[in-house]
Protein backbone atom coordinates (compact mmCIF):
# COMPACT_ATOMS: atom_id res chain seq x y z
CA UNK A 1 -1.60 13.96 3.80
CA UNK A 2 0.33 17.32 3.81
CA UNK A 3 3.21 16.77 1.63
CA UNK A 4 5.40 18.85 3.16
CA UNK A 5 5.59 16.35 6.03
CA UNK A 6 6.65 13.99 4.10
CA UNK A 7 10.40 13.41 3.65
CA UNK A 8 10.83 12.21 0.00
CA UNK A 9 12.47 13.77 -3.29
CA UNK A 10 11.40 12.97 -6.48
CA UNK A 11 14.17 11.40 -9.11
CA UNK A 12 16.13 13.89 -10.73
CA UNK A 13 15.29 12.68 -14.00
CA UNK A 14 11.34 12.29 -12.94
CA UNK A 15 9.82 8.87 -12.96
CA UNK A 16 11.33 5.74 -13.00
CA UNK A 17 10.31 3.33 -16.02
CA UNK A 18 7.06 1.68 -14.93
CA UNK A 19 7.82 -1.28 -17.13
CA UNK A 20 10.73 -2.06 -15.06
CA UNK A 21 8.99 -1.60 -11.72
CA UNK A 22 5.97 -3.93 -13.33
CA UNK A 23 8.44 -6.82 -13.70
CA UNK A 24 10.25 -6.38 -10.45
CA UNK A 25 6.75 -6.38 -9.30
CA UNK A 26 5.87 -9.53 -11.20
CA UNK A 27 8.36 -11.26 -9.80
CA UNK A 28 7.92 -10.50 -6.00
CA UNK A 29 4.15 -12.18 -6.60
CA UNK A 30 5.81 -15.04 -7.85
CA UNK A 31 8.21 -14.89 -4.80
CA UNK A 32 5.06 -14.17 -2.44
CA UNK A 33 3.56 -18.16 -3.25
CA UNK A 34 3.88 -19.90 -0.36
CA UNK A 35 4.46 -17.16 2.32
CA UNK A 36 1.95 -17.18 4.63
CA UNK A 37 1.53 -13.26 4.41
CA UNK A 38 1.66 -12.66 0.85
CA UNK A 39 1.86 -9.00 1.07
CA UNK A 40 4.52 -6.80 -1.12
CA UNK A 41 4.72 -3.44 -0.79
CA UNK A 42 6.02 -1.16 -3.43
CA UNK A 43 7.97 1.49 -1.59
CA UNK A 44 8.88 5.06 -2.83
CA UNK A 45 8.09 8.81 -2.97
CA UNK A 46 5.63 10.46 -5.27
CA UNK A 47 6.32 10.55 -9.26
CA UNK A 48 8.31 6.93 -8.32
CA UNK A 49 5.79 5.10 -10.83
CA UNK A 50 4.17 3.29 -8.23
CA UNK A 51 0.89 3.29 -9.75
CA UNK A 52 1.61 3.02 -13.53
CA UNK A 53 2.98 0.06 -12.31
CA UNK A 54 -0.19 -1.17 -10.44
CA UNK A 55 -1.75 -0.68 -13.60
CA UNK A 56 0.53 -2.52 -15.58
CA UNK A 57 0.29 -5.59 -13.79
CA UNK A 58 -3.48 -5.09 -13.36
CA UNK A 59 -3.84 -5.32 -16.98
CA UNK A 60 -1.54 -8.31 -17.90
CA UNK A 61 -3.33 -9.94 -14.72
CA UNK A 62 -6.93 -8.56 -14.52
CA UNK A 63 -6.00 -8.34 -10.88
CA UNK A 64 -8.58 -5.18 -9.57
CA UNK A 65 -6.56 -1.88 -8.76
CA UNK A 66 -8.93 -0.23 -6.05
CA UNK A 67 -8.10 2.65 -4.91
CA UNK A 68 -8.07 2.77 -1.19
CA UNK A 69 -8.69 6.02 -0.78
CA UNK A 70 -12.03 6.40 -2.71
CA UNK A 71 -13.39 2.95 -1.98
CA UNK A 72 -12.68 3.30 1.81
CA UNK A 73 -13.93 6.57 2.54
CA UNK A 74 -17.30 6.13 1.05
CA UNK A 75 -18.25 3.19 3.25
CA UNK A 76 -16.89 5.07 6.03
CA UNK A 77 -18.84 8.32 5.46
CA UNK A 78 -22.07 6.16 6.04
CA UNK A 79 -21.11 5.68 9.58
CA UNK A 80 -20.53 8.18 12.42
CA UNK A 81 -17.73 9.05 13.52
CA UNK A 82 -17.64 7.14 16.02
CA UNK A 83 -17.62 3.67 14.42
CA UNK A 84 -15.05 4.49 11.69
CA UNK A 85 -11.87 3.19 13.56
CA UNK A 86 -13.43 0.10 14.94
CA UNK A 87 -14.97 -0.80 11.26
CA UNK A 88 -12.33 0.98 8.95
CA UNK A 89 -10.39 -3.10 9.00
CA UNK A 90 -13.41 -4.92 8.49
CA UNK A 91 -14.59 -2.54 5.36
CA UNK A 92 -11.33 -2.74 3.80
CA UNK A 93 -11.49 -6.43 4.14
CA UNK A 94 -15.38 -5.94 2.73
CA UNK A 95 -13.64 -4.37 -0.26
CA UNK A 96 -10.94 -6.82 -0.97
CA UNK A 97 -13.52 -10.21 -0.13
CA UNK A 98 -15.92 -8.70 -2.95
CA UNK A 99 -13.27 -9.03 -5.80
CA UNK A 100 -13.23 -12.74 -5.34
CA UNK A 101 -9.65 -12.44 -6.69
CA UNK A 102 -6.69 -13.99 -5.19
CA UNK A 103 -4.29 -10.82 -5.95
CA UNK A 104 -5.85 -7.79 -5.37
CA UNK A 105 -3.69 -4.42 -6.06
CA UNK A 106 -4.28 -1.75 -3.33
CA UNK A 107 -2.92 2.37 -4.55
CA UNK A 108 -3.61 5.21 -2.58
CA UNK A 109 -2.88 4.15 1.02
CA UNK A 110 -3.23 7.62 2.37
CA UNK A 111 -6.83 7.30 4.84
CA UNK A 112 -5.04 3.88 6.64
CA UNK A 113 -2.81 6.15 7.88
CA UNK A 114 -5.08 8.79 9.15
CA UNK A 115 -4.92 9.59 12.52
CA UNK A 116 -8.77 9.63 13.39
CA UNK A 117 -8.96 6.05 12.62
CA UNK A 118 -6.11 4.67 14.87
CA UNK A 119 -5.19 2.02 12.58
CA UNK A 120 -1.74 0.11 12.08
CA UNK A 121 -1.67 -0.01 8.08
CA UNK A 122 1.27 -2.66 7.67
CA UNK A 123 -0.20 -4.67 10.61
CA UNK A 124 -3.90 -4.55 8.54
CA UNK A 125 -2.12 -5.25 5.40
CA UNK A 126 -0.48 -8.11 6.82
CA UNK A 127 -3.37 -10.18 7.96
CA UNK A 128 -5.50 -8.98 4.86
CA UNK A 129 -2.32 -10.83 2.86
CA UNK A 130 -2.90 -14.40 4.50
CA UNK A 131 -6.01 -14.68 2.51
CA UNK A 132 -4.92 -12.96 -0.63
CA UNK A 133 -1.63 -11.52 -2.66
CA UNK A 134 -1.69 -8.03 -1.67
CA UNK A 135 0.55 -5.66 -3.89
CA UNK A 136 0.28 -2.13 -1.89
CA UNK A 137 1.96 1.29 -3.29
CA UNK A 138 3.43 2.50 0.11
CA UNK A 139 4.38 6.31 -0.13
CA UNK A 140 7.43 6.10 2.06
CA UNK A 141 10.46 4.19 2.35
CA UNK A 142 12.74 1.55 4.08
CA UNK A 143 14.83 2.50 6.78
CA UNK A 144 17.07 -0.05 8.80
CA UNK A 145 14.73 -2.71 8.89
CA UNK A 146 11.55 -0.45 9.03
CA UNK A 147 9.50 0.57 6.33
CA UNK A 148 8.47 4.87 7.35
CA UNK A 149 5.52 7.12 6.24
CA UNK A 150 5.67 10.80 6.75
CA UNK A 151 8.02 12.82 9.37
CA UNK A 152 8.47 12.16 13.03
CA UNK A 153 6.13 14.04 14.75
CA UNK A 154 3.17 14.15 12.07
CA UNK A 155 0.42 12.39 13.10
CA UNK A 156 0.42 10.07 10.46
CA UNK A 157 3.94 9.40 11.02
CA UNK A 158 4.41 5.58 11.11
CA UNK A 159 7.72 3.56 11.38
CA UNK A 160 6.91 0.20 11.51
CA UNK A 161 9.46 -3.39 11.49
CA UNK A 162 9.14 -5.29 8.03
CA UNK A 163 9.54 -8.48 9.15
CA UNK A 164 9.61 -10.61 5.98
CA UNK A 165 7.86 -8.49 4.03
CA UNK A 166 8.79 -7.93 0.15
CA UNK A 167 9.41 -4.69 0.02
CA UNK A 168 10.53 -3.65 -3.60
CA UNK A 169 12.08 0.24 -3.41
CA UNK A 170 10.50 2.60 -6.40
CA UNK A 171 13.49 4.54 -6.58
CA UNK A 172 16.08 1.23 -7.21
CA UNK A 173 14.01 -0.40 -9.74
């Protein structure tokens, strides 16, 4: 994704304290038990400490921390072009069923939200959460009820409705 269509500052002071954002996080997959989507998004802007916290919480938990990006696009590069939107949900689903884990930690959202592959991320997420916990770094942020990635008028620009999602803001944290 370009970053200049993206509308987020970093913290003045850098990065927020990971081990905070790992026991916020903690807590929301407590909260998550029960729900029939247990999806939680961790919301916020590059250098937020999104993903040292993924990888705090995948060590006290030995939850897998896959990499979207990387594990997504190589499954999808074996296919032409033409098959990648239709099979981009069921491969990520492929990806997820093979941890045989019950919370799996997704970074590195970016290729859901490519345009090529017409895909809905937080619909996807969503439905891949009523088999699993699903803790997702989301580079964006919450606005009125909608959780946003990128600018209007990017293609990846997305502005979806939450809905009861736990949505735990980076930059708060």
């Amino acid at each position: 994704m370009n970053p200049a269509a993206f509308p987020c500052r970093s913290p003045a002071n850098g990065t927020v304290a990971s081990n905070n954002l790992s026991g916020a996080v903690t807590t929301a997959i407590r909260d998550s038990k029960g729900r029939r989507e247990r999806l939680v998004l961790v919301a916020g802007c590059e250098s937020q400490g999104k993903t040292a916290a993924l990888k705090d919480i995948a060590s006290q938990t030995e939850a897998p921390l896959i990499n979207v990006n990387l594990e997504l696009s190589r499954r999808l590069l074996q296919l032409p072009s033409s098959q990648r939107p239709r099979r981009a949900g069921p491969l990520l689903r492929e990806i997820l069923d093979e941890t045989r884990s019950d919370l799996v930690l997704l970074d590195r959202l970016e290729i859901l939200f490519d345009a090529n592959l017409h895909q809905n991320p937080l619909r996807l997420l969503k439905d891949l959460s009523r088999q699993r916990t699903i803790v997702a770094a989301w580079r964006g942020f919450v606005d009125g009820g909608h959780i946003r990635y990128a600018e209007a008028g990017h293609p990846e620009y997305r502005r979806d409705p939450l809905g009861d999602v736990l949505v735990l803001h980076a930059h708060d944290v």
